[in-house]
Protein backbone atom coordinates (compact mmCIF):
# COMPACT_ATOMS: atom_id res chain seq x y z
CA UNK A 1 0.00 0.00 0.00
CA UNK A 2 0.86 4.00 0.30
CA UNK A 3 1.90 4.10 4.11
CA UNK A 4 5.49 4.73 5.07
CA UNK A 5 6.28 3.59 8.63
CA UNK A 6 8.82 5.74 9.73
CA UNK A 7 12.05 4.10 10.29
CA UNK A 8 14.11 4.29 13.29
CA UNK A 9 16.74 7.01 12.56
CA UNK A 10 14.63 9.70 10.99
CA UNK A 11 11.38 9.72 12.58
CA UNK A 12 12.45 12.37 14.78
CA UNK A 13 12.59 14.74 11.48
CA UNK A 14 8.51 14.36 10.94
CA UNK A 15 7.51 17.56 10.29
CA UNK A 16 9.67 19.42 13.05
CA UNK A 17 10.67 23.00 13.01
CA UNK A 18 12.73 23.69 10.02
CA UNK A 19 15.50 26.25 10.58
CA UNK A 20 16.10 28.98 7.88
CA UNK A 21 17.22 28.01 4.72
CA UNK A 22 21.14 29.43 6.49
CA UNK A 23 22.22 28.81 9.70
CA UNK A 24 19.89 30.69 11.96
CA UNK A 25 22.70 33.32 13.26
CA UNK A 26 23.51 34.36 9.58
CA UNK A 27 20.35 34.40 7.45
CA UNK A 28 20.66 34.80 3.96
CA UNK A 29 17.95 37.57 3.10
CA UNK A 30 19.20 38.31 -0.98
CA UNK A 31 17.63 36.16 -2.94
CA UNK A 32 20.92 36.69 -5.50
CA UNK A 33 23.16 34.96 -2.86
CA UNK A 34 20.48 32.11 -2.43
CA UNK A 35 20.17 31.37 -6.14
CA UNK A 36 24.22 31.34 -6.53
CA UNK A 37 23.96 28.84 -3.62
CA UNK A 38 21.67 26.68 -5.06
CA UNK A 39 23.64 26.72 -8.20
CA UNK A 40 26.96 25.40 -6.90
CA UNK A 41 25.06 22.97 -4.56
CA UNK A 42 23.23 21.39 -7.43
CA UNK A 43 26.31 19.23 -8.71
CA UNK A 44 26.65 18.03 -5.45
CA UNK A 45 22.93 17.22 -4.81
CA UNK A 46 23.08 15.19 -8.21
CA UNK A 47 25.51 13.26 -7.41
CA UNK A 48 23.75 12.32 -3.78
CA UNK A 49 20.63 11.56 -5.53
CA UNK A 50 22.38 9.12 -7.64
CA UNK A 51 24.22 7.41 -4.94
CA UNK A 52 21.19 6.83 -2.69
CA UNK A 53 18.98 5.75 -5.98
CA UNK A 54 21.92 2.93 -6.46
CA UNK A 55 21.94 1.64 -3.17
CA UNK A 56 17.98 1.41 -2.30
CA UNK A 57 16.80 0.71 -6.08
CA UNK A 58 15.43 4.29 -7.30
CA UNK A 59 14.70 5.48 -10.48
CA UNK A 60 15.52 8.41 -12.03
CA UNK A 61 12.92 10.42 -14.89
CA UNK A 62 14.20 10.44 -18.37
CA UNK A 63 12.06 11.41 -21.22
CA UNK A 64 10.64 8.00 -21.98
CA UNK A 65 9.65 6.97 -18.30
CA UNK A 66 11.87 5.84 -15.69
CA UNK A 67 15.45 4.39 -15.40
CA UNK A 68 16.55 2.70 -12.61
CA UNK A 69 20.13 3.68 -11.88
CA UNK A 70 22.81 1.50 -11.87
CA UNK A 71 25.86 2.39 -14.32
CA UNK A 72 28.23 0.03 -14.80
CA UNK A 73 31.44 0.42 -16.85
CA UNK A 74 33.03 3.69 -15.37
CA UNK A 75 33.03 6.85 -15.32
CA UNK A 76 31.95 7.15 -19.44
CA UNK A 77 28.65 4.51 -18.64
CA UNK A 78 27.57 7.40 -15.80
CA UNK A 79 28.03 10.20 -17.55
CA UNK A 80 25.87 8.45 -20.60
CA UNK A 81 23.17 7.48 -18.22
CA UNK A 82 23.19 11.03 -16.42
CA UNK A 83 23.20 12.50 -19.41
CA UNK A 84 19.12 10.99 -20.11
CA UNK A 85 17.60 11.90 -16.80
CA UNK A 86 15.47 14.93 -16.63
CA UNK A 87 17.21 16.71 -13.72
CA UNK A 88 14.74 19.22 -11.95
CA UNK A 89 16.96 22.55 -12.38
CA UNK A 90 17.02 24.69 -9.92
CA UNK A 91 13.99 26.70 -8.73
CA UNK A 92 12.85 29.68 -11.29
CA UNK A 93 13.33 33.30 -9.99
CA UNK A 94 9.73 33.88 -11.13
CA UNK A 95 8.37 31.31 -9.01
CA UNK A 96 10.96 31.44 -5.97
CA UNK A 97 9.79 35.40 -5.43
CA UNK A 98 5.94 34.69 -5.90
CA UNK A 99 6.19 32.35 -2.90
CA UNK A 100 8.58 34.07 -0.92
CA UNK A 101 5.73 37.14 -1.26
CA UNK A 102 2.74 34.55 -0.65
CA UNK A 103 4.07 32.28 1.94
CA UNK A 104 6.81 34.24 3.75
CA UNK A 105 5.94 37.60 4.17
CA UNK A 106 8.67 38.49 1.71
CA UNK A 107 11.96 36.62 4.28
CA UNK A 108 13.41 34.55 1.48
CA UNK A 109 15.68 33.00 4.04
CA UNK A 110 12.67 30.65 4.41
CA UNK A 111 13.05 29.36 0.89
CA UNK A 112 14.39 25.93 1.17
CA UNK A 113 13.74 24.32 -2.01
CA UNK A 114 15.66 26.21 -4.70
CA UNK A 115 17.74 23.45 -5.18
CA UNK A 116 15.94 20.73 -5.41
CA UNK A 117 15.80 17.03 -7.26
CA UNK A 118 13.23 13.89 -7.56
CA UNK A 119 13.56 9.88 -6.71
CA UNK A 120 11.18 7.82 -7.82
CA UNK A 121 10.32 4.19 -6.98
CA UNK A 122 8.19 0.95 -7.61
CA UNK A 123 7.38 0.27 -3.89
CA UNK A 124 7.17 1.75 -0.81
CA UNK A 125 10.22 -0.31 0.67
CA UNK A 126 12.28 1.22 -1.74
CA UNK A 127 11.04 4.14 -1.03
CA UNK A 128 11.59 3.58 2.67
CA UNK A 129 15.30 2.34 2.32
CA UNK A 130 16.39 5.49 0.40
CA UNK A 131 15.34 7.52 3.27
CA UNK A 132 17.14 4.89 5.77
CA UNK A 133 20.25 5.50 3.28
CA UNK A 134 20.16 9.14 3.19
CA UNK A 135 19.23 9.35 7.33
CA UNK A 136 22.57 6.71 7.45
CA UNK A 137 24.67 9.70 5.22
CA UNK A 138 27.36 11.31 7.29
CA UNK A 139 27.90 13.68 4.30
CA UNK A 140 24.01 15.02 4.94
CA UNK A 141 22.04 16.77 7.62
CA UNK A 142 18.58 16.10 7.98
CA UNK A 143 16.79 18.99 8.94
CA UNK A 144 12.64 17.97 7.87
CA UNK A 145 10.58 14.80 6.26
CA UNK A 146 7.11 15.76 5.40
CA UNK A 147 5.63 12.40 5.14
CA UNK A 148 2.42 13.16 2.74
CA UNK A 149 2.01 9.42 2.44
CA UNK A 150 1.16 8.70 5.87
CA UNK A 151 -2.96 7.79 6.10
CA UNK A 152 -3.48 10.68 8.52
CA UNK A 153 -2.02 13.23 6.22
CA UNK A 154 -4.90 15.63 4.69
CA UNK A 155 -4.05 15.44 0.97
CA UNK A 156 -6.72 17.54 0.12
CA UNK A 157 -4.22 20.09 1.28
CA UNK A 158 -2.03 19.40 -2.07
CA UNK A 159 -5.07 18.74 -4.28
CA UNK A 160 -4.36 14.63 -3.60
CA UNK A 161 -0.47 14.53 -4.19
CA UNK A 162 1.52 12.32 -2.04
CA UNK A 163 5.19 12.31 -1.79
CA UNK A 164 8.05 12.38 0.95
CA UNK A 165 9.68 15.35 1.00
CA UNK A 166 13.03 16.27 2.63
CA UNK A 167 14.55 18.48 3.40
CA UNK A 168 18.48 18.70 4.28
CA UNK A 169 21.74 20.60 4.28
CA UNK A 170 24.84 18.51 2.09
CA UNK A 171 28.00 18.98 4.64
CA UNK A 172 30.28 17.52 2.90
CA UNK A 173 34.47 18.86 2.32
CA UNK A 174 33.15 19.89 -1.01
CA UNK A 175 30.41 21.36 0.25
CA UNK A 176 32.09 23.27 3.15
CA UNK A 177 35.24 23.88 1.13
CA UNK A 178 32.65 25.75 -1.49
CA UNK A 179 30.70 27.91 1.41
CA UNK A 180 27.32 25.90 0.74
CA UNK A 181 27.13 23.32 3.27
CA UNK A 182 24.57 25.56 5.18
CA UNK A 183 22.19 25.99 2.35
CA UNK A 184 18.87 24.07 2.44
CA UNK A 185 18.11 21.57 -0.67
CA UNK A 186 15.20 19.47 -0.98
CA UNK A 187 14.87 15.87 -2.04
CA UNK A 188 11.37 14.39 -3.05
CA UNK A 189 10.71 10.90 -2.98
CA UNK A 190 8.25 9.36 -4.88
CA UNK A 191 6.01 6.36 -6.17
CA UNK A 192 6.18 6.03 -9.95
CA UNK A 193 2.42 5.37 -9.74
CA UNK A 194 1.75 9.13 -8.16
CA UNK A 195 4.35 10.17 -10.01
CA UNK A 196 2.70 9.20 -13.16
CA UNK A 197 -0.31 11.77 -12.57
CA UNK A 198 1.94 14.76 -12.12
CA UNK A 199 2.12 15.02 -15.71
CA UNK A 200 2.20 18.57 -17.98
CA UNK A 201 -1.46 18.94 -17.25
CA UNK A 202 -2.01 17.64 -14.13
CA UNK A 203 1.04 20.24 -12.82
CA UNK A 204 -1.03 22.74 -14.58
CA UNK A 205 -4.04 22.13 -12.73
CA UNK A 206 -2.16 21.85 -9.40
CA UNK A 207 -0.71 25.45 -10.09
CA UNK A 208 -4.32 26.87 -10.57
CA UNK A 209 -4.72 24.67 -7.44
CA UNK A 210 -1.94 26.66 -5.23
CA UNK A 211 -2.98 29.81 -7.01
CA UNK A 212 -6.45 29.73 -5.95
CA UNK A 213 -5.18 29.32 -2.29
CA UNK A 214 -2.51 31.83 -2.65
CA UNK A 215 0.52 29.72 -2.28
């Protein structure tokens, strides 16, 4: 079925307070310094996403459907196989100041999902064992999980879409040694089957969705 039990090791990130998208004592309030952030971050996030796909069985998106990923033959067979997923990109400015002005009162500190990327799966216990993988990551901070699969979630809050969603800081030496270890990415897990419905139009019809409740 769609229920996630959480897992010991990151049930403690359920929904809890989610610090500013810096560390709390420094916020970053220009949204300039928070895009060029998100930029250099999104290498790194990419090549987390791949790494916990491999180990718990996730797919990536490609333009066909779905790959799982598991390159074999080097560094070449990757960069072929990276080369077909449809990455998310980082957040648009467009998009990234409506919500700061909707939802935040204008503090884009609280943006946490400028750099952001998708895993998608066949089954909830692959689902559940890439979050046991990334909650296992020394390299990542865990700062938030909204679980939207869980049966007492409202969906009707997100017009019926389901996902895991988490949020976390990368804090790796090439993070840190680049000055973004404190920036706030988000990771979305998903089921292929719910995945399947957030086509071209049904994203349209979710944005009229958020629009009409001034998100």
């Amino acid at each position: 079925g769609g229920v996630l039990d959480p897992a010991a090791g990151w049930e403690r990130y359920l929904f809890s307070g989610l610090p500013l998208s810096v560390d709390p004592r420094r916020p970053v309030h220009s949204l300039d310094q928070l895009f060029l952030q998100a930029q250099v971050l999104d290498p790194i996030l990419i090549d987390k996403v791949q790494r916990w796909a491999l180990v718990s069985g996730g797919c990536l998106r490609t333009e066909g459907g779905y790959m799982e990923w598991c390159p074999a033959g080097g560094a070449g067979a990757r960069e072929e196989l990276a080369g077909r997923v449809k990455w998310c990109g980082i957040k648009s400015v467009e998009r990234a100041a409506e919500k700061a002005i909707r939802a935040y009162n204008k503090d884009v500190s609280y943006l946490v999902d400028l750099c952001r990327q998708s895993i998608y799966f066949p089954s909830v216990e692959k689902l559940r064992a890439c979050m046991e993988t990334m909650a296992a990551d020394p390299e990542v901070s865990l700062l938030r999980v909204k679980n939207r699969m869980d049966p007492a979630y409202d969906a009707s809050a997100t017009a019926g879409y389901r996902s895991v969603s988490v949020n976390l800081r990368v804090v790796s030496d090439e993070a840190e040694g680049l000055g973004v270890e404190t920036h706030v990415a988000e990771v979305q897990l998903l089921l292929m089957s719910m995945a399947d419905i957030k086509n071209d139009h049904g994203h349209r019809r979710y944005i009229e969705f958020r629009n009409l409740r001034g998100e």
